[in-house]
N, C-alpha and C. Protein backbone atom coordinates (compact mmCIF):
# COMPACT_ATOMS: atom_id res chain seq x y z
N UNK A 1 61.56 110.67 117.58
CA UNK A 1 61.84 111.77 118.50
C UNK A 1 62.61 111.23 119.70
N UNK A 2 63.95 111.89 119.86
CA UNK A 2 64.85 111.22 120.66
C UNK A 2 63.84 111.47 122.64
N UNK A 3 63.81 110.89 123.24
CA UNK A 3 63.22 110.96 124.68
C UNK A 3 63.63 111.88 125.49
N UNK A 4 62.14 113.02 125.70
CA UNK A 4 62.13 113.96 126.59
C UNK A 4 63.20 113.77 127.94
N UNK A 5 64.38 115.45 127.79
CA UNK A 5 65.25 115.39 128.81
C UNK A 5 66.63 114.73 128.40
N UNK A 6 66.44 113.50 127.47
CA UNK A 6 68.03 113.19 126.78
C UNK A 6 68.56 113.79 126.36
N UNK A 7 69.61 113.92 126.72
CA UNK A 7 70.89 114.74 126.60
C UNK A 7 71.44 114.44 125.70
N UNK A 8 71.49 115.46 124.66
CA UNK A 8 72.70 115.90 123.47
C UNK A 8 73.68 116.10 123.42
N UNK A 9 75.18 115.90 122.80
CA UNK A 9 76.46 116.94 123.02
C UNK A 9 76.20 118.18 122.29
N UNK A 10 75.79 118.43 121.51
CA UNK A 10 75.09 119.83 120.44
C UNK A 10 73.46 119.20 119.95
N UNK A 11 73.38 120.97 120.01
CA UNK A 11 71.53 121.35 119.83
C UNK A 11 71.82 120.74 118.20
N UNK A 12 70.32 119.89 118.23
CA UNK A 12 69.64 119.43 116.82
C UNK A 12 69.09 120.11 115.92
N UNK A 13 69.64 120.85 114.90
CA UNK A 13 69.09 121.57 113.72
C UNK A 13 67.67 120.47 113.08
N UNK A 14 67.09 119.33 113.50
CA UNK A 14 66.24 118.69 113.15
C UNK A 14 65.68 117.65 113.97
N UNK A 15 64.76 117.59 114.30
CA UNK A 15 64.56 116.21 114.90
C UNK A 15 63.55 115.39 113.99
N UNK A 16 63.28 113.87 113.94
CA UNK A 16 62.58 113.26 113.50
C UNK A 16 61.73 112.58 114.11
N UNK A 17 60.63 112.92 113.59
CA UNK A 17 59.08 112.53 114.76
C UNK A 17 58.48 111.21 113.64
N UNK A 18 58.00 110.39 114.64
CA UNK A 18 56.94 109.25 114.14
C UNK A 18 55.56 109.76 114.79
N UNK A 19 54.73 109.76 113.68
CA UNK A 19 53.45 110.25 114.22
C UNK A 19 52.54 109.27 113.22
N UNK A 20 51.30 108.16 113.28
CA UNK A 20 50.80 107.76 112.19
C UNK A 20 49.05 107.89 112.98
N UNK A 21 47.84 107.51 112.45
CA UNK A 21 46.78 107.65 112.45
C UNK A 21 46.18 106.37 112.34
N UNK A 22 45.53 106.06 113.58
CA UNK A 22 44.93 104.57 113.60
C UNK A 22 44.10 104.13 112.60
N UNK A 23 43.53 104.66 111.57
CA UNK A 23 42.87 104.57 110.64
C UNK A 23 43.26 104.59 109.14
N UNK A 24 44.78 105.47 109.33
CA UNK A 24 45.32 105.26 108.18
C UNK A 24 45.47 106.28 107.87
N UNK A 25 44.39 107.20 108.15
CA UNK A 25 44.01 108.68 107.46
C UNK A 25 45.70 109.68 107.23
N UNK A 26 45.74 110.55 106.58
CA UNK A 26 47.10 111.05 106.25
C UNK A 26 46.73 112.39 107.84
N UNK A 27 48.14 112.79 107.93
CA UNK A 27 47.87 113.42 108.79
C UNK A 27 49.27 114.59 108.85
N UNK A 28 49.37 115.71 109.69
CA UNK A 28 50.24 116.67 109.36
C UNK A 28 50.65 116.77 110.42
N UNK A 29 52.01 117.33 110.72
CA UNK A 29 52.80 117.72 112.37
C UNK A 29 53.47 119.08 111.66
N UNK A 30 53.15 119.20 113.03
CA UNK A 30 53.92 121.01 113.30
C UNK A 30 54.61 120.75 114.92
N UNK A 31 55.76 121.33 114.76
CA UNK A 31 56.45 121.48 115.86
C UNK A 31 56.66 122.73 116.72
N UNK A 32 55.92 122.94 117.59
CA UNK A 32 55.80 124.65 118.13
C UNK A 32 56.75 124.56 119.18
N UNK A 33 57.27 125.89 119.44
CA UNK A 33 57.83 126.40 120.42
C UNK A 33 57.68 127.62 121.21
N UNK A 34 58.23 128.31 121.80
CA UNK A 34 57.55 129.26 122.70
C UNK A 34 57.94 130.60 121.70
N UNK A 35 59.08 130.84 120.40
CA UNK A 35 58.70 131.75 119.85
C UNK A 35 58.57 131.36 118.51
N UNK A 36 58.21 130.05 118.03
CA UNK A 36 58.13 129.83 116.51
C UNK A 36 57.16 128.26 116.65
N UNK A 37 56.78 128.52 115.25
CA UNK A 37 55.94 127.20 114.84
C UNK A 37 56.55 126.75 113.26
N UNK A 38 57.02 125.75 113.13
CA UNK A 38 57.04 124.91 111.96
C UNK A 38 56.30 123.73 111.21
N UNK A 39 56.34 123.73 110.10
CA UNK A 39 55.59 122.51 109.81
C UNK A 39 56.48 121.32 109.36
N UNK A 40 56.74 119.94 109.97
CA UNK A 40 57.64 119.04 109.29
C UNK A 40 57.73 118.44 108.07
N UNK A 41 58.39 118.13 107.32
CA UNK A 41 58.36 117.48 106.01
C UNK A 41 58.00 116.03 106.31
N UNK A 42 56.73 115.10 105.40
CA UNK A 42 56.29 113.84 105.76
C UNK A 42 57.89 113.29 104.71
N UNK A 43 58.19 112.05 105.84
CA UNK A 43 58.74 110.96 104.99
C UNK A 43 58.68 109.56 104.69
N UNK A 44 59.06 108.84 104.62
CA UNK A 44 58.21 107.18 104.52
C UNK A 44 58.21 107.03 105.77
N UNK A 45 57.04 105.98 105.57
CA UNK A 45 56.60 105.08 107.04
C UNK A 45 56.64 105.36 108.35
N UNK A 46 55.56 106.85 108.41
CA UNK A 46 55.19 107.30 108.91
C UNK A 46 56.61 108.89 109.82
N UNK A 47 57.36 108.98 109.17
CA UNK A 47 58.46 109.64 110.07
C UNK A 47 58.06 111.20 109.40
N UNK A 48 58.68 112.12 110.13
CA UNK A 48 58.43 113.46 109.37
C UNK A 48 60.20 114.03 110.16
N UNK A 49 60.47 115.17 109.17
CA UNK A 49 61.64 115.58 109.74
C UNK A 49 60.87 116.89 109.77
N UNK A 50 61.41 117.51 111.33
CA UNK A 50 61.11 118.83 111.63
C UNK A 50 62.23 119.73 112.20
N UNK A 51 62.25 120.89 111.47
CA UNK A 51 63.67 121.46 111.70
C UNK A 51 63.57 122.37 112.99
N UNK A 52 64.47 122.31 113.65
CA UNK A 52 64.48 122.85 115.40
C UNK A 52 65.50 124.03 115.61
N UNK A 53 64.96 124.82 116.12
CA UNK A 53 66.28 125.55 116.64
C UNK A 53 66.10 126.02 118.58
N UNK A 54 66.60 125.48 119.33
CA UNK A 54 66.39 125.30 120.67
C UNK A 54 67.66 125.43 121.36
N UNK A 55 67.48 125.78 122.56
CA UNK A 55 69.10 126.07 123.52
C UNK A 55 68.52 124.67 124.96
N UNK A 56 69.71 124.34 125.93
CA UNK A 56 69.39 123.14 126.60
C UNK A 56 68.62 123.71 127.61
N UNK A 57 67.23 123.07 127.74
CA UNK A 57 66.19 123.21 128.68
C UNK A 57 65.28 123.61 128.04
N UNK A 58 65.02 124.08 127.03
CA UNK A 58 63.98 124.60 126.17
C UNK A 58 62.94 123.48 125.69
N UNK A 59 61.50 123.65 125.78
CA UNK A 59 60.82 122.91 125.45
C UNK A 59 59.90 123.57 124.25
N UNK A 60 59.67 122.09 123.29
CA UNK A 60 58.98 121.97 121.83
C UNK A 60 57.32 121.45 122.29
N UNK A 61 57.06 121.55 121.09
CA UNK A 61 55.49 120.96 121.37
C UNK A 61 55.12 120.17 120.15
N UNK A 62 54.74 118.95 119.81
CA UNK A 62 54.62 118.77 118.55
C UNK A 62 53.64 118.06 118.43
N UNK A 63 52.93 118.77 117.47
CA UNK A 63 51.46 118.32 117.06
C UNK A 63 51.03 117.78 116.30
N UNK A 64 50.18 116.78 116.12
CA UNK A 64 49.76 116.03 114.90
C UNK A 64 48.23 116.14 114.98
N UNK A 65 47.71 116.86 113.57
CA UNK A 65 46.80 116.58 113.20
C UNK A 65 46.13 116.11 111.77
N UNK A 66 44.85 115.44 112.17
CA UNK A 66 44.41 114.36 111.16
C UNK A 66 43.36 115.31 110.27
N UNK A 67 42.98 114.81 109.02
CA UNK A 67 42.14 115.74 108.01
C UNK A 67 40.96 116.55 108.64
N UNK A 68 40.14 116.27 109.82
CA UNK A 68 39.39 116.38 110.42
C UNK A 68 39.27 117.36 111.31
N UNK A 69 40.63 117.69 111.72
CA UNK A 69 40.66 118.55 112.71
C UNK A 69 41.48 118.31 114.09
N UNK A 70 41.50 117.24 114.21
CA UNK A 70 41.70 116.27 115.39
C UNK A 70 43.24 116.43 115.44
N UNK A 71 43.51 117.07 116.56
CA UNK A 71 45.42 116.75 117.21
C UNK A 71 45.31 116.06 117.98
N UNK A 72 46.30 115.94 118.53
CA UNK A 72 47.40 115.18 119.76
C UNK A 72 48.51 115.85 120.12
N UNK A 73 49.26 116.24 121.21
CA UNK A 73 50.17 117.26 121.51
C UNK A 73 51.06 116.06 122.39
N UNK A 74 52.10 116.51 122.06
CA UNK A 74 53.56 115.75 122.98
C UNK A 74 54.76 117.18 123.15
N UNK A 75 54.77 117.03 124.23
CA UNK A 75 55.79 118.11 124.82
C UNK A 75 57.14 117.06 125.13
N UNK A 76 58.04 117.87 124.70
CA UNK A 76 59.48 117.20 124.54
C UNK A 76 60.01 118.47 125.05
N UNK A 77 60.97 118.19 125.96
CA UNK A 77 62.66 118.61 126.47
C UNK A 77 64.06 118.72 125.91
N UNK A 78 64.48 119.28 125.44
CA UNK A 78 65.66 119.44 124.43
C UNK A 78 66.53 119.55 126.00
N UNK A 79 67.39 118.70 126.41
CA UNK A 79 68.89 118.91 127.13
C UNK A 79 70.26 118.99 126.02
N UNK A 80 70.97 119.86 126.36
CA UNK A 80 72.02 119.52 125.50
C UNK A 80 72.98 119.87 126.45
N UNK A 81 73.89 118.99 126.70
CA UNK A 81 74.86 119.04 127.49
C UNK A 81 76.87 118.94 126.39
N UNK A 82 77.15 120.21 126.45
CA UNK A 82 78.18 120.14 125.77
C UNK A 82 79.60 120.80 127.00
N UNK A 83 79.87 119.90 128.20
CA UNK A 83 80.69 120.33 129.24
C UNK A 83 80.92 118.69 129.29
N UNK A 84 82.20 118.13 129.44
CA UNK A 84 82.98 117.06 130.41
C UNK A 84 82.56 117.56 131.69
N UNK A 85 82.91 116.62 132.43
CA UNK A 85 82.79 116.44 134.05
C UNK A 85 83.78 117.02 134.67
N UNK A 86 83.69 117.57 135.79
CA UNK A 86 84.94 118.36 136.38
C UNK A 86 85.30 117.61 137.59
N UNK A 87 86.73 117.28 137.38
CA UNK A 87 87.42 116.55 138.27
C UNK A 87 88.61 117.79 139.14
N UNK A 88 87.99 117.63 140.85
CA UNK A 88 88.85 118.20 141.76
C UNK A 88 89.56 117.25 142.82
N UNK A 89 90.43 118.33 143.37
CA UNK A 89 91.79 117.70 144.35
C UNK A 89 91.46 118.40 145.83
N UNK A 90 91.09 118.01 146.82
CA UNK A 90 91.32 118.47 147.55
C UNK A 90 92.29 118.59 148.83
N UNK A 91 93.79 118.13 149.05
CA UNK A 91 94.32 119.06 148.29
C UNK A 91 94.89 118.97 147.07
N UNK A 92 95.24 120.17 146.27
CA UNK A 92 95.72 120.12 145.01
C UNK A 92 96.97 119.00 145.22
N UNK A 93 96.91 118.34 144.15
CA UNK A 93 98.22 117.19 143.98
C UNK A 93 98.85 118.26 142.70
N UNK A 94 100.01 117.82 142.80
CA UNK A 94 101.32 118.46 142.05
C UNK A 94 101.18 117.85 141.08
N UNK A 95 101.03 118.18 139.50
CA UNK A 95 101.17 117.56 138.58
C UNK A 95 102.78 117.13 138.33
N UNK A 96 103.61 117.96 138.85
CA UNK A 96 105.14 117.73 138.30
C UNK A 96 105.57 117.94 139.42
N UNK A 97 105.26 118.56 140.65
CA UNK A 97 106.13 118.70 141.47
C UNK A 97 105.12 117.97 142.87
N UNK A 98 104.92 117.08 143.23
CA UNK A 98 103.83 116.47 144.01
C UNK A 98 103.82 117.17 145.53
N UNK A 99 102.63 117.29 146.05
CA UNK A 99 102.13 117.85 147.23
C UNK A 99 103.06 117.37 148.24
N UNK A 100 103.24 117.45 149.74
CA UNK A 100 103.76 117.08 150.38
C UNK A 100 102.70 116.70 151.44
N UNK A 101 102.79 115.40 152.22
CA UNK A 101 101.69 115.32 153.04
C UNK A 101 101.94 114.61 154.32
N UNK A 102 101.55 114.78 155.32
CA UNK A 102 101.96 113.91 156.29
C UNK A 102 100.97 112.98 157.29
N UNK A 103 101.62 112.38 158.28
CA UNK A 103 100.55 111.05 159.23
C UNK A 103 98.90 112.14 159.23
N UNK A 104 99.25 112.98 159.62
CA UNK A 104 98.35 113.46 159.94
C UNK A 104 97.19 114.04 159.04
N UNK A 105 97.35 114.65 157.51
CA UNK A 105 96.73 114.94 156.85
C UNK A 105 96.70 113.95 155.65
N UNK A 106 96.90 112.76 155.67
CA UNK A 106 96.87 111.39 154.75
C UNK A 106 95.34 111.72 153.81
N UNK A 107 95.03 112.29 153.94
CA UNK A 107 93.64 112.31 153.27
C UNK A 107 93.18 112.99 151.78
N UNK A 108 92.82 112.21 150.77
CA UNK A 108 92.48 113.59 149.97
C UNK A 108 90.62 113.29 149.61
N UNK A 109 90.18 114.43 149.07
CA UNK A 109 88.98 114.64 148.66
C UNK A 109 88.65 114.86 147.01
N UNK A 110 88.26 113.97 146.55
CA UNK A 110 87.90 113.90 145.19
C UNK A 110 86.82 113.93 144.85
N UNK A 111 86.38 115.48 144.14
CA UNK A 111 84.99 116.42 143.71
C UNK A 111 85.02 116.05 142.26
N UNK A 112 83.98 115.35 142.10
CA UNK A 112 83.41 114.84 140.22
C UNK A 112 82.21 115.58 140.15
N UNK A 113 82.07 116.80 139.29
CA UNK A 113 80.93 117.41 138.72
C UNK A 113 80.89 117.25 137.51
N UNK A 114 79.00 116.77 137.53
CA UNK A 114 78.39 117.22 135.63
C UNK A 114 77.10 117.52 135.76
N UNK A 115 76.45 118.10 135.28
CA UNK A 115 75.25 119.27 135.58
C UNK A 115 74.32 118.24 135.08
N UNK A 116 74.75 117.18 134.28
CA UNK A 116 73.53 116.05 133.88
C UNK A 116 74.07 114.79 134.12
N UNK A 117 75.06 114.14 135.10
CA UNK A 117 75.57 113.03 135.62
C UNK A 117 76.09 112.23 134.92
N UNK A 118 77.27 111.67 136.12
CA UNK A 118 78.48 110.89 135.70
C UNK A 118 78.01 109.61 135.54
N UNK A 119 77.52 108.77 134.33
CA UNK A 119 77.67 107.28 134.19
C UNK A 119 78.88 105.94 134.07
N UNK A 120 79.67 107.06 134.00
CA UNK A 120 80.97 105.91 134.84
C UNK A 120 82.29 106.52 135.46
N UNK A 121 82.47 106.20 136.29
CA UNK A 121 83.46 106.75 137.40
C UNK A 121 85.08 105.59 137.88
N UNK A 122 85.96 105.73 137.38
CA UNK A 122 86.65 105.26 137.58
C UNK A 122 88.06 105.85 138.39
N UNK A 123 88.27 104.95 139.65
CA UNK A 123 90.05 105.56 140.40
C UNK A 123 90.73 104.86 140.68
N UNK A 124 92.24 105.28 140.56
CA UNK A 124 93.05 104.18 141.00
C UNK A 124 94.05 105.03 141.99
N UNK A 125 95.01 104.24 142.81
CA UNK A 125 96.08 104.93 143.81
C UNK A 125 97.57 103.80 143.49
N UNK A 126 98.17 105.01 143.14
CA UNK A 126 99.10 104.03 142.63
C UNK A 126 99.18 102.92 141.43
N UNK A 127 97.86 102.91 140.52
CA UNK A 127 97.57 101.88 139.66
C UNK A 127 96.41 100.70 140.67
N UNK A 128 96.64 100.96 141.79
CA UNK A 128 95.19 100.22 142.17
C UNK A 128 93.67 100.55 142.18
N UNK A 129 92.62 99.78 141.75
CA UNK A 129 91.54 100.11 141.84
C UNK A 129 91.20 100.52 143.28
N UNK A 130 90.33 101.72 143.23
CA UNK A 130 89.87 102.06 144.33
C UNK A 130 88.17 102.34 144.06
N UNK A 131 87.23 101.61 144.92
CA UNK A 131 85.87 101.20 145.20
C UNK A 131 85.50 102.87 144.46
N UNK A 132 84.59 102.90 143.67
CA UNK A 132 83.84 104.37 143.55
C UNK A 132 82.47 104.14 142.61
N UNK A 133 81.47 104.84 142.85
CA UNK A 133 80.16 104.67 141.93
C UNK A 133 79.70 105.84 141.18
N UNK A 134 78.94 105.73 140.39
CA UNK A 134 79.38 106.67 139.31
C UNK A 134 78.29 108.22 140.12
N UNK A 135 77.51 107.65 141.03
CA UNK A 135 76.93 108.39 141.66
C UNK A 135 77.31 109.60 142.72
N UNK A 136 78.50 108.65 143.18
CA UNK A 136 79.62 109.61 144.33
C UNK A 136 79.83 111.17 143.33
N UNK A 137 79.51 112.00 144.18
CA UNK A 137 80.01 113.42 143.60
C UNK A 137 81.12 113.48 144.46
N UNK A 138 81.34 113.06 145.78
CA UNK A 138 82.86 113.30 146.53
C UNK A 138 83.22 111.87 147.17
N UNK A 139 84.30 111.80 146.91
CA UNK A 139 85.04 110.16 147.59
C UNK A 139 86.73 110.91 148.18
N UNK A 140 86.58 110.24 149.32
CA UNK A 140 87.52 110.54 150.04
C UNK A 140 88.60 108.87 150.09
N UNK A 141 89.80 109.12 149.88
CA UNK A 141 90.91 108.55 149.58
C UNK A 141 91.86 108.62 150.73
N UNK A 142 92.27 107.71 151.02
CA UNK A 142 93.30 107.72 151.96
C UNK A 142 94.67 107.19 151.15
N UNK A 143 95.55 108.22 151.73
CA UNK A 143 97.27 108.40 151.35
C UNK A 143 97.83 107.70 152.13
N UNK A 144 98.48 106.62 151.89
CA UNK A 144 99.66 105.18 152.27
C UNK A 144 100.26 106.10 153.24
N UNK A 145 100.56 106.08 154.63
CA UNK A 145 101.44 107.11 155.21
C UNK A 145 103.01 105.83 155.50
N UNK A 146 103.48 105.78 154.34
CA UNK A 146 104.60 104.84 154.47
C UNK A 146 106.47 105.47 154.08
N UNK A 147 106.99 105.50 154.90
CA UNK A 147 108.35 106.22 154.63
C UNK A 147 109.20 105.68 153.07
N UNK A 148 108.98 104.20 152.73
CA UNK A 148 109.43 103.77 151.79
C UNK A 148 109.04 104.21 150.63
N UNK A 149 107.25 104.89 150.02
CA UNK A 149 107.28 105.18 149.69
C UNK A 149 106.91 106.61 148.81
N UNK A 150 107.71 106.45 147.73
CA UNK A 150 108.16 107.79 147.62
C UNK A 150 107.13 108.78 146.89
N UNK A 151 106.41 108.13 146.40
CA UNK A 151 105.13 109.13 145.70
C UNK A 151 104.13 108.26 145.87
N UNK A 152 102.32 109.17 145.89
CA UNK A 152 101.02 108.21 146.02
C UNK A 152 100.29 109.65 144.63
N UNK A 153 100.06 108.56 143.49
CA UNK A 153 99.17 109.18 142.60
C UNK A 153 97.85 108.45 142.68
N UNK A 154 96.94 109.72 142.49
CA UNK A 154 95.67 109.14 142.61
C UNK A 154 95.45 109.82 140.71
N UNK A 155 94.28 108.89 140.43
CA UNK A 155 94.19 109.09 138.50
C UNK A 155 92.32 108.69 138.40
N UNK A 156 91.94 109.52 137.96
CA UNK A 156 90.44 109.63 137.82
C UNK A 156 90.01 109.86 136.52
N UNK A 157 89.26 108.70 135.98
CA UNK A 157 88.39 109.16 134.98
C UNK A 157 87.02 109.21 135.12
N UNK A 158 86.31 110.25 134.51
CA UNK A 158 84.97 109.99 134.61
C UNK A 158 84.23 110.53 132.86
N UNK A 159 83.07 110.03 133.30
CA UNK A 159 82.67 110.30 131.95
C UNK A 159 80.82 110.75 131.80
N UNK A 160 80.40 111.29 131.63
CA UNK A 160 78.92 111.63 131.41
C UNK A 160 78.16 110.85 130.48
N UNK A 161 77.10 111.08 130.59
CA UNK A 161 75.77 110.12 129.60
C UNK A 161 75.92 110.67 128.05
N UNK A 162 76.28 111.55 127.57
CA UNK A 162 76.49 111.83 126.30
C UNK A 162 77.75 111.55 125.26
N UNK A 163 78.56 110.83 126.81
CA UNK A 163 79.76 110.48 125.84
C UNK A 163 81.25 111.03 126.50
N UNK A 164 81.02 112.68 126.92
CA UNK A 164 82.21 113.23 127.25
C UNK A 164 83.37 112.36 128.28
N UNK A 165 84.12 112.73 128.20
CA UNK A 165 84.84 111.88 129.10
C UNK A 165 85.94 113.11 129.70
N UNK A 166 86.60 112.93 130.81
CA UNK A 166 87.85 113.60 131.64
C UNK A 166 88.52 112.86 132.16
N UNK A 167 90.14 112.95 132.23
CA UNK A 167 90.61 112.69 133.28
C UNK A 167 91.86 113.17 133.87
N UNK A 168 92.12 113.26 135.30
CA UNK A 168 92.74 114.18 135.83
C UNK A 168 93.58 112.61 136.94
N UNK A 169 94.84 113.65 137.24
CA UNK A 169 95.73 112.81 138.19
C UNK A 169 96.72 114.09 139.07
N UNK A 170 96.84 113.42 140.92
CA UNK A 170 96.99 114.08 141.66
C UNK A 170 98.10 113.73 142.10
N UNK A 171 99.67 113.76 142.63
CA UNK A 171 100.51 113.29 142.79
C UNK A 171 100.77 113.84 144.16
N UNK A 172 101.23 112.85 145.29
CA UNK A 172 101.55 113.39 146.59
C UNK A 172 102.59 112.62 147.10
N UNK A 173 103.61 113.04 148.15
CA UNK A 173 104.80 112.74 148.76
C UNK A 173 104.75 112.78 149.84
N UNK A 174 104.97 111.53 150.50
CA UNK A 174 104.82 111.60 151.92
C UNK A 174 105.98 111.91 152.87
N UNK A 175 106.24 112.94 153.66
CA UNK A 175 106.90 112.81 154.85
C UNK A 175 106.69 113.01 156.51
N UNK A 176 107.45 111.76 156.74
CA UNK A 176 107.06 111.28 158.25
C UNK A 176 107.53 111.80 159.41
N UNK A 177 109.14 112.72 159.15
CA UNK A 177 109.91 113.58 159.58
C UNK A 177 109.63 114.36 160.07
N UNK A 178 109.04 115.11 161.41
CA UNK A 178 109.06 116.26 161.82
C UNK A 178 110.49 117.66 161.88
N UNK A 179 110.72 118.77 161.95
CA UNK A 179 111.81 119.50 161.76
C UNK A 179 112.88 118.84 162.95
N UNK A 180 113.98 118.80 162.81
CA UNK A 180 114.58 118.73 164.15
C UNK A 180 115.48 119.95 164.11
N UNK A 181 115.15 121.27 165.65
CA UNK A 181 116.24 122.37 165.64
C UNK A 181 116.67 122.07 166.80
N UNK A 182 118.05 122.34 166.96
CA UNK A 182 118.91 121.80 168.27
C UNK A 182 119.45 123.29 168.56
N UNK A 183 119.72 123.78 169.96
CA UNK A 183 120.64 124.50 170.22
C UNK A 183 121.46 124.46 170.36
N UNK A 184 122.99 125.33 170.53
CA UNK A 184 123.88 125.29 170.88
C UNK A 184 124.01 124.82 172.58
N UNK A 185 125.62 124.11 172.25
CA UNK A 185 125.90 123.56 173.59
C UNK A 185 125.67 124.51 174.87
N UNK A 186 125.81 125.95 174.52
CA UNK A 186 125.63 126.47 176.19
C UNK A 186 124.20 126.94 175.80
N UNK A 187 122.78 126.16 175.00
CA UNK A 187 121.23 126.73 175.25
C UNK A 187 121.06 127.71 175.00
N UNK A 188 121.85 128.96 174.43
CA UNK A 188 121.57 130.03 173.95
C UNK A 188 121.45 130.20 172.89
N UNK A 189 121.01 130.68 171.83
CA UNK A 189 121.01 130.83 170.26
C UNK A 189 121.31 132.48 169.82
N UNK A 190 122.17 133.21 169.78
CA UNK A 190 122.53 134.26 169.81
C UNK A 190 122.58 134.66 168.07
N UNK A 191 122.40 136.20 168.18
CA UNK A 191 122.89 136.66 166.75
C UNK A 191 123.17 137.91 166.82
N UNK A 192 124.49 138.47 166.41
CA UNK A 192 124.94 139.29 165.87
C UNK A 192 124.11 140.42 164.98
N UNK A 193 124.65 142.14 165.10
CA UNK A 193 124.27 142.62 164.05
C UNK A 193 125.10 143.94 164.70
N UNK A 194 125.28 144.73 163.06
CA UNK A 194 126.09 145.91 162.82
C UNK A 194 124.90 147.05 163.19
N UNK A 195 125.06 147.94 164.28
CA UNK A 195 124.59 148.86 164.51
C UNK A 195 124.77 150.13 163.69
N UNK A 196 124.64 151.10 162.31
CA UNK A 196 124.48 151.93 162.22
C UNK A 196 123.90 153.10 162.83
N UNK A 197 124.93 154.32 163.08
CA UNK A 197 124.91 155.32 163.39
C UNK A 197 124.53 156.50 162.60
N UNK A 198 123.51 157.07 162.19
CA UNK A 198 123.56 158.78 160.83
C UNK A 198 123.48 159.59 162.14
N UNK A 199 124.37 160.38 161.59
CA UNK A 199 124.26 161.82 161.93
C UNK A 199 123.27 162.58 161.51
């Protein structure tokens, strides 16, 4: 019986229970749930297969009893986690056309969600490693504020306890340039326009 709360990628049409009797005696399991009871099929050395039908969070009950009368009850947790981790930008990076960013907003915010946690977390900026634990749900990144260069990608993978994996990449462009508007030589900025008249 896989351990109460471990997480599945898909619900188990069966699980397999070890159940044996200190004495030897033969003994029977049934696997209950909150709207059905089954009985498992015995197989060698001591295992029984019991067929399940459960959604994630739902709990089993499975019982073993000996010729006598005598059970034992173990309550088990079915998780099944069938979602990758969700990787955010805060701000959105341009996949093809990259963000624009400047001295002042150099910053981005990187949101990793999984409803049953990230066991490995990996980032880079530019192809460099950047410090992160698989625990961080948000890590904040700082953007090179350098005129030379011309793009800062940040690239995230992460991956959950069941296996899933994601990964997402944010592309940003830095400029250091504020607007420059000049007036005309005599300080005025004037404009023209055609007055219409209806009768």
């Amino acid at each position: 019986l896989p351990p109460s709360g471990l997480c599945l990628k898909e619900p188990p049409t069966e699980v397999l229970v070890y159940a044996t009797h200190p004495d030897g005696l033969e003994i029977t399991v049934t696997l209950k749930t909150e709207t059905d009871s089954s009985s498992c099929a015995p197989q060698s050395d001591g295992y029984f297969h019991c067929p399940i039908e459960l959604t994630d969070g739902a709990f089993a009950t499975i019982v073993a009893t000996d010729p006598l009368g005598r059970s034992q009850e173990e309550e088990w947790e079915l998780c099944v986690d069938e979602l990758p981790p969700a990787i955010s930008f805060d701000p959105p990076g341009g996949a093809v056309d990259p963000t624009w960013y400047g001295p002042d907003n150099a910053e981005v915010t990187v949101t990793v969600e999984d409803d049953h946690g990230v066991t490995d977390l990996s980032l880079t900026l530019n192809g460099e490693a950047i410090a992160a634990n698989s625990k961080d749900e948000v890590i904040e990144v700082s953007l090179p504020a350098e005129e030379t260069l011309e793009i800062a990608t940040i690239e995230v993978t992460a991956e959950d306890a069941v296996g899933w994996e994601t990964s997402a990449s944010a592309s940003y462009q830095f400029d250091g340039t504020p607007p420059d508007i000049q007036a005309p030589e005599e300080g005025i900025i004037t404009s023209t326009f055609d007055l219409i008249k209806h009768k």
